[in-house]
Protein backbone atom coordinates (compact mmCIF):
# COMPACT_ATOMS: atom_id res chain seq x y z
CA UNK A 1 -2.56 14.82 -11.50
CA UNK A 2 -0.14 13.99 -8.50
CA UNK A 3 -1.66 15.87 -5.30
CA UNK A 4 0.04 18.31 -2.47
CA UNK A 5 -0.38 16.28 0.73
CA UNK A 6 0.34 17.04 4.24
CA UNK A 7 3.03 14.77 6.46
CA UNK A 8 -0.11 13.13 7.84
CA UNK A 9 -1.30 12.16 3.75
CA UNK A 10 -4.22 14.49 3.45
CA UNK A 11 -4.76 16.46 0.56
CA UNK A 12 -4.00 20.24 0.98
CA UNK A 13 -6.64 22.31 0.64
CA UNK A 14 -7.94 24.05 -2.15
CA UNK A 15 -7.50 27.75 -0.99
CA UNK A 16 -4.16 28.65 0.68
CA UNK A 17 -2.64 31.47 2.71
CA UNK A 18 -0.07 33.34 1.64
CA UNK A 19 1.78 36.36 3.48
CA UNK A 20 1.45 39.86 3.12
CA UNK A 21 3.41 42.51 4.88
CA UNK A 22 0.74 44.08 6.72
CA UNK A 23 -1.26 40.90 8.20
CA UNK A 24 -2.58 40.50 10.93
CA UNK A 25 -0.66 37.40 12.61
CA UNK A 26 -4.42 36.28 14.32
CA UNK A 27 -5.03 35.05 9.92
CA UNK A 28 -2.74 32.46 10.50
CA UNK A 29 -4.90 30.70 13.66
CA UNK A 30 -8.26 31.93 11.78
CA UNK A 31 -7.24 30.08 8.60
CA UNK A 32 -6.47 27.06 9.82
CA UNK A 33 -9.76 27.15 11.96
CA UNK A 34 -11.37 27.34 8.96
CA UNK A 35 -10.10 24.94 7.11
CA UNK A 36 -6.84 25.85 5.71
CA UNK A 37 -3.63 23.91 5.75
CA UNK A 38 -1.48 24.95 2.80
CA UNK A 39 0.78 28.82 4.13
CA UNK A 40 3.11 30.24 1.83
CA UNK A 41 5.25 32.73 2.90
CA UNK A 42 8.20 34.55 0.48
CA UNK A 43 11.27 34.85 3.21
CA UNK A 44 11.54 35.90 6.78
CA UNK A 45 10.75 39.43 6.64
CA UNK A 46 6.67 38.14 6.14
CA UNK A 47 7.17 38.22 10.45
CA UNK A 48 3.47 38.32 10.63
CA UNK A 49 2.74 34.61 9.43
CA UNK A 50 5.97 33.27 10.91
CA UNK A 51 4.61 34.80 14.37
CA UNK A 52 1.60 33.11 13.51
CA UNK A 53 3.11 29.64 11.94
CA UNK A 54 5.44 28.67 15.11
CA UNK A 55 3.02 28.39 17.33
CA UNK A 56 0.27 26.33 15.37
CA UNK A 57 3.01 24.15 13.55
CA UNK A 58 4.12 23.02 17.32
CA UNK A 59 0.59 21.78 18.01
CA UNK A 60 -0.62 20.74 14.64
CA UNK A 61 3.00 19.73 12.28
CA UNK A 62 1.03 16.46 10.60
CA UNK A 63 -2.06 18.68 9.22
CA UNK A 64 0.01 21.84 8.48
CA UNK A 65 1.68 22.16 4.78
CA UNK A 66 4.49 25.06 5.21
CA UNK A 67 5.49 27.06 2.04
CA UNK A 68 8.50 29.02 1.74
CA UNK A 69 11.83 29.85 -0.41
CA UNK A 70 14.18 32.02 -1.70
CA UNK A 71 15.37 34.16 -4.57
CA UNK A 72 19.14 32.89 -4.14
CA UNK A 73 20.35 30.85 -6.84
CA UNK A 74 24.08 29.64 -5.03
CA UNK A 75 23.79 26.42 -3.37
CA UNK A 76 25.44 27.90 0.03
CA UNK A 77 23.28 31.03 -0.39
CA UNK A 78 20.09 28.78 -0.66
CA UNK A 79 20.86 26.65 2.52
CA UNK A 80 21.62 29.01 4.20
CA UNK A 81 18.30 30.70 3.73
CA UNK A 82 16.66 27.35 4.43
CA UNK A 83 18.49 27.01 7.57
CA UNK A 84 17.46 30.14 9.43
CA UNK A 85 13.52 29.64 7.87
CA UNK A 86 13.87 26.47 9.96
CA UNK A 87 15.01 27.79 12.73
CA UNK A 88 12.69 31.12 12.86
CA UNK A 89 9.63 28.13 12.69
CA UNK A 90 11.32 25.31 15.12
CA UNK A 91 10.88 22.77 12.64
CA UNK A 92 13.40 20.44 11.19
CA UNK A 93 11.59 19.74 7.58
CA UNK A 94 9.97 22.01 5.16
CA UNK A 95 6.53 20.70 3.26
CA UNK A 96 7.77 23.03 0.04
CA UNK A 97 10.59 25.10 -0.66
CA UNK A 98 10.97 27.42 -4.25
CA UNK A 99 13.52 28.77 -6.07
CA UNK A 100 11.73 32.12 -6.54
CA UNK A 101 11.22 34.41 -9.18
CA UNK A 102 12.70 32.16 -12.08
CA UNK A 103 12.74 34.22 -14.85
CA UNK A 104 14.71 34.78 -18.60
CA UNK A 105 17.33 37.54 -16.53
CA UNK A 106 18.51 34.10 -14.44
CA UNK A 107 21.57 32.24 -15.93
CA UNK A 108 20.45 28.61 -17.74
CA UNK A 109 23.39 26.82 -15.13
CA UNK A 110 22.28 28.81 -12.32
CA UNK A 111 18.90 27.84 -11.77
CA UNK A 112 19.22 24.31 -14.33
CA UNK A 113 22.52 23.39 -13.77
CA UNK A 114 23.91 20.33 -11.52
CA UNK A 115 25.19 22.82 -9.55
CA UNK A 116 22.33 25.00 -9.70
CA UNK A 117 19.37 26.10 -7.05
CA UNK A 118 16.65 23.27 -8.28
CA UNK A 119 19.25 20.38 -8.26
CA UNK A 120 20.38 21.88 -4.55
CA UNK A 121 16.78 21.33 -3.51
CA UNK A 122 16.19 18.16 -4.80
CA UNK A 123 19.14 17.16 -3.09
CA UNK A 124 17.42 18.92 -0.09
CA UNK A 125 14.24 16.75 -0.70
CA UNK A 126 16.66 13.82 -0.99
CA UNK A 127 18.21 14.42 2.33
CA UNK A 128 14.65 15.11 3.97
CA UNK A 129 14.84 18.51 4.26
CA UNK A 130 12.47 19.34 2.12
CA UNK A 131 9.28 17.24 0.56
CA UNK A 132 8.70 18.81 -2.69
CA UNK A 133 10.44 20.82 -4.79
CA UNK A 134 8.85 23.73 -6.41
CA UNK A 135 9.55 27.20 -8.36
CA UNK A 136 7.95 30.18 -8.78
CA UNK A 137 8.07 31.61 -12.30
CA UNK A 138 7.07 34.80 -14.22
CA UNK A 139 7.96 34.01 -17.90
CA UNK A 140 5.62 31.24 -19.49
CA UNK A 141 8.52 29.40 -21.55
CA UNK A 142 10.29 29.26 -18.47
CA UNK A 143 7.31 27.30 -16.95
CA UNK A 144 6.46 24.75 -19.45
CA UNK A 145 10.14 23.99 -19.54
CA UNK A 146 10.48 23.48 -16.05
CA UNK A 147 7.63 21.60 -16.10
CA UNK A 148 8.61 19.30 -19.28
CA UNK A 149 12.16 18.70 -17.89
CA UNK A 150 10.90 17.20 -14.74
CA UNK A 151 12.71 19.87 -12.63
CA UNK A 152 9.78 20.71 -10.01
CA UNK A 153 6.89 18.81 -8.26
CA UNK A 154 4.61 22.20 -8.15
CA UNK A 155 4.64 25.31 -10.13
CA UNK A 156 3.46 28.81 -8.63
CA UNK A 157 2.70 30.92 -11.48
CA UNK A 158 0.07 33.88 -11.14
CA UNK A 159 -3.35 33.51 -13.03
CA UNK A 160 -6.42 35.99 -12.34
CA UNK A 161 -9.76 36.89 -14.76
CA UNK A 162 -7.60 39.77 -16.34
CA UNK A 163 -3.87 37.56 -16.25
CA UNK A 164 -5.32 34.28 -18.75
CA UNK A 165 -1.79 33.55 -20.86
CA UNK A 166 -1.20 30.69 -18.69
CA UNK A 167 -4.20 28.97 -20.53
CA UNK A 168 -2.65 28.50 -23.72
CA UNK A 169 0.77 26.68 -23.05
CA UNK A 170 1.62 26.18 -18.79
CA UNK A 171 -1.60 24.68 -18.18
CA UNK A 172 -2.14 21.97 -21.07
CA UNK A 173 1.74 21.26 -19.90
CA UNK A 174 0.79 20.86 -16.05
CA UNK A 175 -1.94 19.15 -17.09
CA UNK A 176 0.33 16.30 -19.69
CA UNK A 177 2.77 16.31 -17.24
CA UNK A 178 0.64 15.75 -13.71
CA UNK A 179 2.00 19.35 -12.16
CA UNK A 180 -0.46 20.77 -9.71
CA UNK A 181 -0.41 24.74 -10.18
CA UNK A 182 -0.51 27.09 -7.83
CA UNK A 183 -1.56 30.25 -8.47
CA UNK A 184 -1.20 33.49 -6.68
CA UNK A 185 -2.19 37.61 -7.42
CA UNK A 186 -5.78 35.74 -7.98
CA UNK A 187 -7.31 39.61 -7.03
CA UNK A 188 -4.91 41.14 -9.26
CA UNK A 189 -3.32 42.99 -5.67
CA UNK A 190 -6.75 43.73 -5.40
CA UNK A 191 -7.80 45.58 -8.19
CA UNK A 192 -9.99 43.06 -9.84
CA UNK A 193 -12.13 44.09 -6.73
CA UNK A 194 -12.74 47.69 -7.97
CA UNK A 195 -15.32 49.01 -10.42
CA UNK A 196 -13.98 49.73 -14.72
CA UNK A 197 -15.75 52.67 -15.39
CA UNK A 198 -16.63 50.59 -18.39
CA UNK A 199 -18.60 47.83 -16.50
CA UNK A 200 -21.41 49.88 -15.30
CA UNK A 201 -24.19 49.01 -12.47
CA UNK A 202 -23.16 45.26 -13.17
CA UNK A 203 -21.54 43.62 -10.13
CA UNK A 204 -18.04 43.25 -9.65
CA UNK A 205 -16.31 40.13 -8.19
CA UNK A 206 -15.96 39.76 -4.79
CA UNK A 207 -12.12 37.78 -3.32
CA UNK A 208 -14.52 35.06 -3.27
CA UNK A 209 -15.57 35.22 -7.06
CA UNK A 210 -11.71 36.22 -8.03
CA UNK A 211 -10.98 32.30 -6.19
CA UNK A 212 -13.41 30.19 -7.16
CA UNK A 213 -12.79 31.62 -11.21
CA UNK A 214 -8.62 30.63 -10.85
CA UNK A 215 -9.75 27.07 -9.21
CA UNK A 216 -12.32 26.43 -12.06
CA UNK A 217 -9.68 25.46 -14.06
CA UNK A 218 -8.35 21.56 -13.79
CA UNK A 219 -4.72 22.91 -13.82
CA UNK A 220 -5.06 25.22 -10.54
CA UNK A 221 -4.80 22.83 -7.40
CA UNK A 222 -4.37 25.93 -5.16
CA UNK A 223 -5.48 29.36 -4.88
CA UNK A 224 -3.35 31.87 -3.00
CA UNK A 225 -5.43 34.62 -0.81
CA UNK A 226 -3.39 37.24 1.21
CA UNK A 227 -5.97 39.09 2.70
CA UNK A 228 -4.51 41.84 5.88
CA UNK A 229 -7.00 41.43 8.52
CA UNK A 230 -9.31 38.21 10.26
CA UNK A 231 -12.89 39.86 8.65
CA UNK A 232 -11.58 39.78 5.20
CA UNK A 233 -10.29 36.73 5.35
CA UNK A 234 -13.42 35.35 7.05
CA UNK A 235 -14.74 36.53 3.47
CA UNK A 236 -12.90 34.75 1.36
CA UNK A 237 -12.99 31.41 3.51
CA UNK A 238 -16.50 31.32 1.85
CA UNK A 239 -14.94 28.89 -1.02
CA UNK A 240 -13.96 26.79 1.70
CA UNK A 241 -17.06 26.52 3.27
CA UNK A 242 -19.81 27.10 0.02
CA UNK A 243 -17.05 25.23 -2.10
CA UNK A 244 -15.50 26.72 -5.16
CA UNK A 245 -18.26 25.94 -8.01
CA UNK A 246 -18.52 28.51 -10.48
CA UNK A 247 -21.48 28.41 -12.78
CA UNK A 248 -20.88 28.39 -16.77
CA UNK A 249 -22.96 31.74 -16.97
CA UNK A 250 -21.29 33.14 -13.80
CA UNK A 251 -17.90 32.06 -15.17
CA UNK A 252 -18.68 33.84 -18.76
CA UNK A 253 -19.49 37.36 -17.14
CA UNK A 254 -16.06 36.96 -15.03
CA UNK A 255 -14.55 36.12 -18.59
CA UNK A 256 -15.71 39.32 -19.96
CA UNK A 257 -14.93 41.32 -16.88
CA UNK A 258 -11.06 40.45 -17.01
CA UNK A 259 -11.37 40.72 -20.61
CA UNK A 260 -11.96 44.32 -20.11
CA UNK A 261 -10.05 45.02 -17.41
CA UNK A 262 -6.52 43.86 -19.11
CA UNK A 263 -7.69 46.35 -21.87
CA UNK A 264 -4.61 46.55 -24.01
CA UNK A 265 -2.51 44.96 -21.77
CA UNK A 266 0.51 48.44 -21.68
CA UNK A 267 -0.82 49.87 -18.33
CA UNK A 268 0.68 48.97 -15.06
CA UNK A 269 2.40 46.09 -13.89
CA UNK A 270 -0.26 43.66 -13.29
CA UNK A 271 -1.32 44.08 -16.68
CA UNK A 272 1.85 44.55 -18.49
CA UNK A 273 3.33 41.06 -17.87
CA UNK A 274 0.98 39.17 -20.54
């Protein structure tokens, strides 16, 4: 599988940051202190990590791969989304930029076409603009066929215990194909973290646990945390720092535990999309 590098060649690393809208800007610094260097943020109003971002990316550009996109799908649209990330970061290139939120409500020539938002950002990572070319997709089909058509460099495509559909067609694609995944809502917004009333006494998985499960599989190059505050994020920097081995008996309870959490699958969002 072809790797995610950083301008200076190193391999990202294996648990990333993305943004949420309430965190604390002080993540950003903490992350990369502990060993972070992939940040993914959705669009400009994540002012949080961008606050955050600017500053370390002017002392640290080489080691620091920088995330971002949009949900546009018009060429002029698109650039001109790109131009004012660049600007709100004071940097000239992008590591990564998406076309966001691909899914079956998009028009095929719209988001496929040669006129369309991937070939706009290839021309982007053609210009050197951009280095890789990614999307971010909710429907399945939509992934493998991104992925079989040679359209992206990296897909971002959620994966948790409870959310395992990617297992059966994206990943053996990604895999055949050489397409690292990255995958994001690995806490299910968190609610992988609270106790079924079906699971009893037995322990529930910690942010850490939720991680290390979505990077036990060979697809999953990165694992997206977006924790609010420095002490929770401190928490999860534990696969970092322990590394993120899962044992086959630790892996099977976590199996179970999403297994029963997804239930029948027709409760809220997170567990609606299969």
């Amino acid at each position: 599988m072809r790797d995610i590098v950083t301008l200076s060649g190193k391999p990202v690393s294996r648990l990333g940051l993305a943004a949420s809208a309430d965190m604390d800007e002080r993540c950003v610094q903490a992350a990369f202190e502990g060993g972070v260097t992939y940040f993914f943020f959705y669009n400009l109003s994540f002012a949080p990590m961008i606050a955050g971002l600017r500053p370390l990316l002017q002392r640290h550009r080489e080691e620091v791969f920088v995330a971002c996109g949009s949900e546009e799908r018009e060429p002029k649209a698109l650039r001109r989304d790109l131009d004012r990330i660049r600007k709100s970061l004071g940097v000239d290139l992008l590591d990564a930029f998406h076309a966001e939120y691909v899914s079956p409500a998009d028009g095929s020539e719209e988001v496929f076409g040669p006129d369309g938002a991937l070939a706009e950002i290839r021309r982007w990572r053609d210009a050197g603009l951009v280095r890789y070319a990614a999307a971010s997709v909710h429907s399945r089909t939509l992934a493998v066929d991104l992925i079989e058509r040679g359209r992206i460099e990296f897909l971002m495509t959620r994966y948790n215990m409870a959310h395992r559909g990617a297992e059966e067609k994206v990943f053996p694609a990604a895999l055949k194909a050489g397409i690292p995944v990255v995958s994001f809502t690995c806490t299910r917004w968190g609610s992988l973290l609270k106790r079924p009333a079906d699971w009893g006494d037995r322990p529930v998985p910690t942010g850490a646990d939720c991680y290390r499960f979505v990077l036990r599989h060979p697809a999953v190059r990165i694992a997206l945390t977006a924790p609010g505050t420095v002490k929770r994020l401190s928490d999860n920097l534990s696969v970092l720092r322990d590394g993120p081995g899962l044992s086959p008996e630790q892996y099977k309870v976590w199996e179970d535990y999403g297994r029963l959490v997804y239930g029948d699958g027709k409760g809220a969002f997170e567990t609606r999309w299969p």
